[in-house]
C-alpha atoms as a PDB file:
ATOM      1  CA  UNK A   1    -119.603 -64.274   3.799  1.00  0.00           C
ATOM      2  CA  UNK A   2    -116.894 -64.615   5.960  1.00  0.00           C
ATOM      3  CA  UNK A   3    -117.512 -65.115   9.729  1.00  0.00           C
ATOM      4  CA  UNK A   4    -115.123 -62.965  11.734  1.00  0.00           C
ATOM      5  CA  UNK A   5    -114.612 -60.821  14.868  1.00  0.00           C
ATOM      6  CA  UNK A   6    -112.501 -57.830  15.539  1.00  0.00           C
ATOM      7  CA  UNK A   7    -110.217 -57.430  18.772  1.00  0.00           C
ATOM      8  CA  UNK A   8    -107.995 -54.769  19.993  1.00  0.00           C
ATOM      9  CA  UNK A   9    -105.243 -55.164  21.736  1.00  0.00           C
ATOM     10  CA  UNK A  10    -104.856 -52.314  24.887  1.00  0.00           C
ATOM     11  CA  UNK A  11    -103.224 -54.252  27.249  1.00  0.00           C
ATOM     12  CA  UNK A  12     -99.390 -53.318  27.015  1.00  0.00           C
ATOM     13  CA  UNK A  13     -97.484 -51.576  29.590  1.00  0.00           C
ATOM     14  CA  UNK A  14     -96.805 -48.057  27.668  1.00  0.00           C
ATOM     15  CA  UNK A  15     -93.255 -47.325  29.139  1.00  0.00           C
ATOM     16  CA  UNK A  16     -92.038 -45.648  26.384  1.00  0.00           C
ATOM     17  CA  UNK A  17     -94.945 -43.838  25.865  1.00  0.00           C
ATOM     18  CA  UNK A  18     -94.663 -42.545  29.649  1.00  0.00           C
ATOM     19  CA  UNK A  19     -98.909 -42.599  28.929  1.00  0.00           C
ATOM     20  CA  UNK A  20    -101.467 -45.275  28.174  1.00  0.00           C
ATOM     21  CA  UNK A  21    -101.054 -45.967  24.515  1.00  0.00           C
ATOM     22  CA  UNK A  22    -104.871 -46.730  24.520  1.00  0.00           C
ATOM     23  CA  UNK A  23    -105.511 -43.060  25.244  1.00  0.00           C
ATOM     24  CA  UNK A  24    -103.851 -41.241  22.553  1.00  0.00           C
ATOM     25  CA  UNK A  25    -105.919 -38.992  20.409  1.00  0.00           C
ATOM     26  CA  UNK A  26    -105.405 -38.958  17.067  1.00  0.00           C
ATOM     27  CA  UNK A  27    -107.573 -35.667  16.079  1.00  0.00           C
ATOM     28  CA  UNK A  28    -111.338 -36.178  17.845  1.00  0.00           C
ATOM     29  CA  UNK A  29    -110.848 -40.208  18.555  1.00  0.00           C
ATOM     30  CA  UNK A  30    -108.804 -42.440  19.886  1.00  0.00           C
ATOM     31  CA  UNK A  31    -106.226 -44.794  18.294  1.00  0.00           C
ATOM     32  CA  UNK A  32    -108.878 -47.659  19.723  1.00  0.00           C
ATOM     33  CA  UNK A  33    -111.829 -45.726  18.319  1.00  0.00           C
ATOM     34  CA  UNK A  34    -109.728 -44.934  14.887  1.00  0.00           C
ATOM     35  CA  UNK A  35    -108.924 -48.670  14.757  1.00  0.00           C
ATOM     36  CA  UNK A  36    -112.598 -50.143  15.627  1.00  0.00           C
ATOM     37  CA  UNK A  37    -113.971 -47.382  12.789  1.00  0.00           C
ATOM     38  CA  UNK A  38    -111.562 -48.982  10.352  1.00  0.00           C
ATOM     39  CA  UNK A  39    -112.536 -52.701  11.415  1.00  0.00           C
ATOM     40  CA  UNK A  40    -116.682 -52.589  11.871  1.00  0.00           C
ATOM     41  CA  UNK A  41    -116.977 -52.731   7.840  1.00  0.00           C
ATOM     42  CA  UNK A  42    -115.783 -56.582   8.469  1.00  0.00           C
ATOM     43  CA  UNK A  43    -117.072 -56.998  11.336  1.00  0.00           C
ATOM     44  CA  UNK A  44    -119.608 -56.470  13.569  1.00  0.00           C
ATOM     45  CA  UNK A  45    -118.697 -57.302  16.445  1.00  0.00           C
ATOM     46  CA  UNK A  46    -115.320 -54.837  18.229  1.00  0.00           C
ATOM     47  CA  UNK A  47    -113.909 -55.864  21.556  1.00  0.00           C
ATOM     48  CA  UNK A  48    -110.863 -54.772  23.529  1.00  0.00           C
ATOM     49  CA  UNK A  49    -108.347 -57.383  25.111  1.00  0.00           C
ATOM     50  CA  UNK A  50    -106.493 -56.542  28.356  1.00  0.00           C
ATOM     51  CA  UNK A  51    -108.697 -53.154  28.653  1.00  0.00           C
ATOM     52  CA  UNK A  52    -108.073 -51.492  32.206  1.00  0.00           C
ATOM     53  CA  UNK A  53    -112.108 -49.799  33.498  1.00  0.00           C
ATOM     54  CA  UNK A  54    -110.930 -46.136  31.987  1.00  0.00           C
ATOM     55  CA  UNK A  55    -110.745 -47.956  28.032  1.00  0.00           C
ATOM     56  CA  UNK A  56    -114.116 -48.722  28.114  1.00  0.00           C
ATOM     57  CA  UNK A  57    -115.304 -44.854  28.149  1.00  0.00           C
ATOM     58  CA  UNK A  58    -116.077 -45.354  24.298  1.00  0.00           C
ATOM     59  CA  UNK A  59    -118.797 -48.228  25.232  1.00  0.00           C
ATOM     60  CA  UNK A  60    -116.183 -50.937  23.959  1.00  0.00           C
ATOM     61  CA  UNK A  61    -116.697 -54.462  25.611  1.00  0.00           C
ATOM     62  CA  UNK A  62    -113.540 -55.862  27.450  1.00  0.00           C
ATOM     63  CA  UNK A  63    -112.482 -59.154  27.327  1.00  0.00           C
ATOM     64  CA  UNK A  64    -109.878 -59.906  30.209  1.00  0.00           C
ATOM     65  CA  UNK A  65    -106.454 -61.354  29.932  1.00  0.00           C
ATOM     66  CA  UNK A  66    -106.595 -64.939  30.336  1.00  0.00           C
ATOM     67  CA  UNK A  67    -102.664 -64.885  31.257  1.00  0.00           C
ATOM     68  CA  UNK A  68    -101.776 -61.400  32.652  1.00  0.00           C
ATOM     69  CA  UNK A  69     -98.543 -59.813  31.688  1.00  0.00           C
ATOM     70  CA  UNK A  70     -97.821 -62.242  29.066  1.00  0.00           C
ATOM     71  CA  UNK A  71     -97.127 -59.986  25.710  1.00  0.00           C
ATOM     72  CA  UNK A  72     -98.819 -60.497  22.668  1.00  0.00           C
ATOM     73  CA  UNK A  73     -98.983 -64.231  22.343  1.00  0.00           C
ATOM     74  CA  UNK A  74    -101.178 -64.105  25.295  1.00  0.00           C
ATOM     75  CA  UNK A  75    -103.454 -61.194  23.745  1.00  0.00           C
ATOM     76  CA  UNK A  76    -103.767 -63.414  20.998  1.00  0.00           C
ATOM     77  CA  UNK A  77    -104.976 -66.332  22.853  1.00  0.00           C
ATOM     78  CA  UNK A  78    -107.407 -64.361  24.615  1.00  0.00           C
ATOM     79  CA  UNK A  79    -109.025 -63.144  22.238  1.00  0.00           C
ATOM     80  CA  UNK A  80    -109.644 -66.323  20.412  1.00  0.00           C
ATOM     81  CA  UNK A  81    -110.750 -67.830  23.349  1.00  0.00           C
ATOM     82  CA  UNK A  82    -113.455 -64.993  23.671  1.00  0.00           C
ATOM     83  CA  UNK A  83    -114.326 -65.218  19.812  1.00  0.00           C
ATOM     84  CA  UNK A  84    -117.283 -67.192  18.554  1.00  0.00           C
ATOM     85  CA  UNK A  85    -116.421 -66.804  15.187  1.00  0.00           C
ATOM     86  CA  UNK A  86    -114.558 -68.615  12.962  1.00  0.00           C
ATOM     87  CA  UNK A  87    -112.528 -66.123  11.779  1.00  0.00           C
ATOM     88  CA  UNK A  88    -110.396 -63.591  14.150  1.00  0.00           C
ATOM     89  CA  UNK A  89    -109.147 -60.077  12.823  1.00  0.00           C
ATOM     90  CA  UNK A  90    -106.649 -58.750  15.885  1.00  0.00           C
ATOM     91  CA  UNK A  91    -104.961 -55.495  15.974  1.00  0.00           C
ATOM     92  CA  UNK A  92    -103.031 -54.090  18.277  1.00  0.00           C
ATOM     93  CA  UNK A  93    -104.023 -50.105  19.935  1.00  0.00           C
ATOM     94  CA  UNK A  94    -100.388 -48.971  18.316  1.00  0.00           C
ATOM     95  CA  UNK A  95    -100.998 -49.223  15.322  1.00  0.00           C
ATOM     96  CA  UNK A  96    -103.426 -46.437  14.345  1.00  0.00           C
ATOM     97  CA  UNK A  97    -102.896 -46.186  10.776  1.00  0.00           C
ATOM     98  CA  UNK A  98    -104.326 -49.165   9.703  1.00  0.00           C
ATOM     99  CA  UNK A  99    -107.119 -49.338   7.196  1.00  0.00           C
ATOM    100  CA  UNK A 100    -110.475 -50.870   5.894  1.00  0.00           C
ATOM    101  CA  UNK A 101    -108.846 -51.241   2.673  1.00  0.00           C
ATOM    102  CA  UNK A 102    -105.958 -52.949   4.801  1.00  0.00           C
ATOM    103  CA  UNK A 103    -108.676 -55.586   5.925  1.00  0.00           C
ATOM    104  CA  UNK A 104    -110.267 -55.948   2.787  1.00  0.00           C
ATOM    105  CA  UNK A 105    -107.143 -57.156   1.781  1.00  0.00           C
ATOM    106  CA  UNK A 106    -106.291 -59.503   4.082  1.00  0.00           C
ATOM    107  CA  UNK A 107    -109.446 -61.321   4.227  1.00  0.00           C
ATOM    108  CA  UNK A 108    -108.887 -61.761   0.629  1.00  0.00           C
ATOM    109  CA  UNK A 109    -106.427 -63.715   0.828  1.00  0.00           C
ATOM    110  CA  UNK A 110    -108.229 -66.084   3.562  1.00  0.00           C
ATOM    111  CA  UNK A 111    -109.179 -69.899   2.672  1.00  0.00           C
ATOM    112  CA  UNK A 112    -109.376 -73.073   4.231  1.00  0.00           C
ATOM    113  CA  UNK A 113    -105.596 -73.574   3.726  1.00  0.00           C
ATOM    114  CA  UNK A 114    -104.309 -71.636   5.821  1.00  0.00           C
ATOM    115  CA  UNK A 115    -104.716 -70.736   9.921  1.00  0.00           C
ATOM    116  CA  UNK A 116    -103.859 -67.194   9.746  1.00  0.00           C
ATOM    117  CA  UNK A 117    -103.107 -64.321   7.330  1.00  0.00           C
ATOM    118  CA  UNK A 118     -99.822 -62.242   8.311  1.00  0.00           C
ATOM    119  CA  UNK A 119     -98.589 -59.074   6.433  1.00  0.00           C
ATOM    120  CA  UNK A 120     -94.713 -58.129   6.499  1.00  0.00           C
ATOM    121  CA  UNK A 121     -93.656 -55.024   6.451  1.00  0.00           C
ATOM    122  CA  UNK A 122     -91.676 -52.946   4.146  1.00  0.00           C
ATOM    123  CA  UNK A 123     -88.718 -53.484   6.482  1.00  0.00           C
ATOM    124  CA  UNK A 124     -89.097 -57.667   6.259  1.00  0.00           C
ATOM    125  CA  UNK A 125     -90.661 -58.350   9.511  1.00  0.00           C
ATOM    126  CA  UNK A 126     -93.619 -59.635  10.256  1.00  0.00           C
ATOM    127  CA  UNK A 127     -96.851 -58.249  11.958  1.00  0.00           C
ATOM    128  CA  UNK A 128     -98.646 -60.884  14.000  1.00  0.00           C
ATOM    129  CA  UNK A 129    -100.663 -57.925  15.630  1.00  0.00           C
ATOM    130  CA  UNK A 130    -102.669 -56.828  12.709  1.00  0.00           C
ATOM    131  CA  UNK A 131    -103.384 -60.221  11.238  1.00  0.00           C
ATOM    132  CA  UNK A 132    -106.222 -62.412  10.634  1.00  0.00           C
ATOM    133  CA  UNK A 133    -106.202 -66.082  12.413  1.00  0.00           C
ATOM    134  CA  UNK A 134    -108.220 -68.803  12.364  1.00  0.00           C
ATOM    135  CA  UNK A 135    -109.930 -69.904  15.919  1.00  0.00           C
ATOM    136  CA  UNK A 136    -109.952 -73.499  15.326  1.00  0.00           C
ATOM    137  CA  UNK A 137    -106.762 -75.073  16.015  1.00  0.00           C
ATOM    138  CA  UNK A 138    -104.895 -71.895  16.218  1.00  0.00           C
ATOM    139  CA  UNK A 139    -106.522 -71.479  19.704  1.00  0.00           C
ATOM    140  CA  UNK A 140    -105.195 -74.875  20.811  1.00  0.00           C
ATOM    141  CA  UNK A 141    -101.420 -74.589  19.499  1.00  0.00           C
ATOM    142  CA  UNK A 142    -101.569 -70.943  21.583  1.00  0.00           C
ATOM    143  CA  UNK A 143    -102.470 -72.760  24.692  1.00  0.00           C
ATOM    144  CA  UNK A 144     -99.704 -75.090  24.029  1.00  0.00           C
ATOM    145  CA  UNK A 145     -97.089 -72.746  23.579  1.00  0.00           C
ATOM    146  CA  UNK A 146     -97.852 -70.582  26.705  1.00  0.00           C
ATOM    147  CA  UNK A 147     -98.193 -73.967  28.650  1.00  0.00           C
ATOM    148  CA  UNK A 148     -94.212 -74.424  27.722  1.00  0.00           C
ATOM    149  CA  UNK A 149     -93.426 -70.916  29.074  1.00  0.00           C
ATOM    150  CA  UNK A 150     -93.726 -69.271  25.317  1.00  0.00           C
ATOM    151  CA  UNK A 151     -94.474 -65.434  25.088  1.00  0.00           C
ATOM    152  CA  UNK A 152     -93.961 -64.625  21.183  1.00  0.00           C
ATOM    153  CA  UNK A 153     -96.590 -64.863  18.760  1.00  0.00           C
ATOM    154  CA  UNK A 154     -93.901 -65.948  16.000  1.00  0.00           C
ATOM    155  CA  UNK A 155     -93.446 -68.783  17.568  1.00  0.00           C
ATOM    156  CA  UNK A 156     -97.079 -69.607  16.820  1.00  0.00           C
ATOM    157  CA  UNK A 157     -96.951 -68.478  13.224  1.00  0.00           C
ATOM    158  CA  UNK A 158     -94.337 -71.258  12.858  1.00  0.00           C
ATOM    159  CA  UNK A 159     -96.564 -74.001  14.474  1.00  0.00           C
ATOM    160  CA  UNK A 160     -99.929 -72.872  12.000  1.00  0.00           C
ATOM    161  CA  UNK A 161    -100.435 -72.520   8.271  1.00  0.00           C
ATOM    162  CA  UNK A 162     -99.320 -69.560   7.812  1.00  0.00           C
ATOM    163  CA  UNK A 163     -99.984 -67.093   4.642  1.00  0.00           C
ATOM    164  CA  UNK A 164     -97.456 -64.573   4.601  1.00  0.00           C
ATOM    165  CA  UNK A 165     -98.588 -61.238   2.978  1.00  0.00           C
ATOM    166  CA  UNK A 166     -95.694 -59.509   1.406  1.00  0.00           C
ATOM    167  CA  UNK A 167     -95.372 -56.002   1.559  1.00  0.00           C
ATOM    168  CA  UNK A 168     -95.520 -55.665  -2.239  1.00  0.00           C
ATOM    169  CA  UNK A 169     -98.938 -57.276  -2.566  1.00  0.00           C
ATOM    170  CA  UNK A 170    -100.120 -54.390  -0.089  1.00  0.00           C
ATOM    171  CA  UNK A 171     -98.482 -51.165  -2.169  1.00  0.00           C
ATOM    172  CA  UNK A 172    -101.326 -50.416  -4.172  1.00  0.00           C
ATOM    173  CA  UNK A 173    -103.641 -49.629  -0.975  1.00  0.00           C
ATOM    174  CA  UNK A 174    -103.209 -46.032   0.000  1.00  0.00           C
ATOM    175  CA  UNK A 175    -101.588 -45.139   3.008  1.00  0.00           C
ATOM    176  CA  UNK A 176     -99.554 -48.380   2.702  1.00  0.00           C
ATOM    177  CA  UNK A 177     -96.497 -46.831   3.487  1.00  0.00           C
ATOM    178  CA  UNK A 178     -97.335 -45.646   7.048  1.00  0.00           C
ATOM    179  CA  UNK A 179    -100.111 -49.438   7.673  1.00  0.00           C
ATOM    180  CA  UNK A 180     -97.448 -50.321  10.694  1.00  0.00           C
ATOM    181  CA  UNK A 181     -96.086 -47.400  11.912  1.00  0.00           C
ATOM    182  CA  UNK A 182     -95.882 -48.561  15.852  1.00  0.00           C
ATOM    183  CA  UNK A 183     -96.929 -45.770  17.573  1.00  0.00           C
ATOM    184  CA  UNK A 184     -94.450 -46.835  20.961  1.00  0.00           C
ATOM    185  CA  UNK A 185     -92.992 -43.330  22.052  1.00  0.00           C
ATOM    186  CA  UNK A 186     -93.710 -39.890  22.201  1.00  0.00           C
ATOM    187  CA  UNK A 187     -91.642 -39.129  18.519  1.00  0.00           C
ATOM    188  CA  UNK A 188     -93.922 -41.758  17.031  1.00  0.00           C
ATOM    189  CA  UNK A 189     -96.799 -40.302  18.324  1.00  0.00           C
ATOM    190  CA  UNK A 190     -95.915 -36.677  16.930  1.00  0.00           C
ATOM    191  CA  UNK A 191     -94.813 -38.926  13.614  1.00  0.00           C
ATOM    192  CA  UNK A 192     -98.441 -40.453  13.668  1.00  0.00           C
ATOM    193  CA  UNK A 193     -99.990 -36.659  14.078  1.00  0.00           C
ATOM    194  CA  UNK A 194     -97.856 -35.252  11.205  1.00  0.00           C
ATOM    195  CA  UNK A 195     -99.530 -38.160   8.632  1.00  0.00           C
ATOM    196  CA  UNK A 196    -102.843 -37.875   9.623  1.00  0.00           C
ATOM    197  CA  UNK A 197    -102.843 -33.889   9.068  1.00  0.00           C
ATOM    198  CA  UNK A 198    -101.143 -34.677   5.730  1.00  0.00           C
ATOM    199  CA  UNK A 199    -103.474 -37.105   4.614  1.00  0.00           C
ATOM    200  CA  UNK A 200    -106.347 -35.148   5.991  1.00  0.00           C
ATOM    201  CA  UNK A 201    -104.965 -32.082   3.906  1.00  0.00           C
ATOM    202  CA  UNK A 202    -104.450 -33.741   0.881  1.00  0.00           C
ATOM    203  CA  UNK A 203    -108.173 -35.560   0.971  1.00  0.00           C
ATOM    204  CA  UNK A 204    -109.272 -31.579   1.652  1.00  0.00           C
ATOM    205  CA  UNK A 205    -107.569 -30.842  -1.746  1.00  0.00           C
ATOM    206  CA  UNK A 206    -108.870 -33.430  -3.831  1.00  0.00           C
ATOM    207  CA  UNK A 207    -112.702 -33.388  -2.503  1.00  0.00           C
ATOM    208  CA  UNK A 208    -112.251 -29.312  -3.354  1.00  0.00           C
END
């Protein structure tokens, strides 16, 4: 079985958004506790990274930044410095449409040759913040990279073995189409809203 721990992400600054990100419901929950729901089947162990006192209402366990204000690279690095496991699932809070299935997937496609699992979306890019990475060594090259003044986590997907998940392989899962919607601004958020109530009505239809 594989050994693996499951981080959030909370710590960005939520401009956009004009509110903490962390915060948004989505229905009864959370984005975090809609995220955490979706990773505790693969893991179980869920901790937030970069969580200010009012994130931890939902009993969540914070792990600090190690290098405040440094993006996403330095998310990443916290939380495998925090992990014990060999294995690292990390999402970020803005992306609340992620799935178990998604997981399932991903840690499929895990093996000794590679550092770190990456999808890419439909529109080519690639999503280092709902990934799976391997602590050992991937740990060290992060702490390199910030050490030379580096802030983007692509930068450490070129320095690892990388596997990159193509959109295509990640069709057949439902609710592919809306896995990395990034939930940034209020239009998003509404965008986010509008799914969930479809997929909650059409999941109505077929269990009646």
């Amino acid at each position: 079985m594989l050994d693996v721990e499951g981080f959030i992400l909370v710590g960005g600054g939520s401009r956009r958004m004009g509110s903490d990100k962390a915060q948004l419901m989505f229905g009864a929950r959370t984005g975090v506790e809609r995220i955490a729901g979706e990773l505790q089947p693969h893991t179980g162990r869920v901790r937030l990274v970069g969580a200010r006192a009012e994130h931890n209402v939902a009993g969540f366990e914070n792990v600090p930044d190690l290098f405040e204000h440094w993006g996403a690279l330095g998310g990443i690095h916290s939380a495998l410095a925090a992990a014990r496991a060999q294995w690292v699932i990390i999402v970020a809070c803005d992306l609340p449409l992620v799935t178990s299935e998604l997981f399932a997937k991903l840690r499929q496609l895990t093996n000794s040759t590679f550092d770190a699992v990456v999808p890419i979306q439909a529109d080519g890019r690639p999503q280092p913040l709902c990934a799976i990475y391997r602590r050992e060594g991937t740990l060290n090259e992060s702490e390199s990279l910030i050490a030379t003044g580096e802030h983007t986590p692509r930068a450490l997907l070129a320095r690892i073995r990388t596997r990159w998940v193509e959109f295509r392989e990640l069709t057949d899962l439902p609710g592919s189409a809306h896995f990395f919607l990034n939930v940034n601004t209020p239009a998003d958020y509404e965008e986010a809203l509008q799914i969930l109530e479809r997929q909650n009505r059409v999941a109505g239809e077929v269990i009646s």
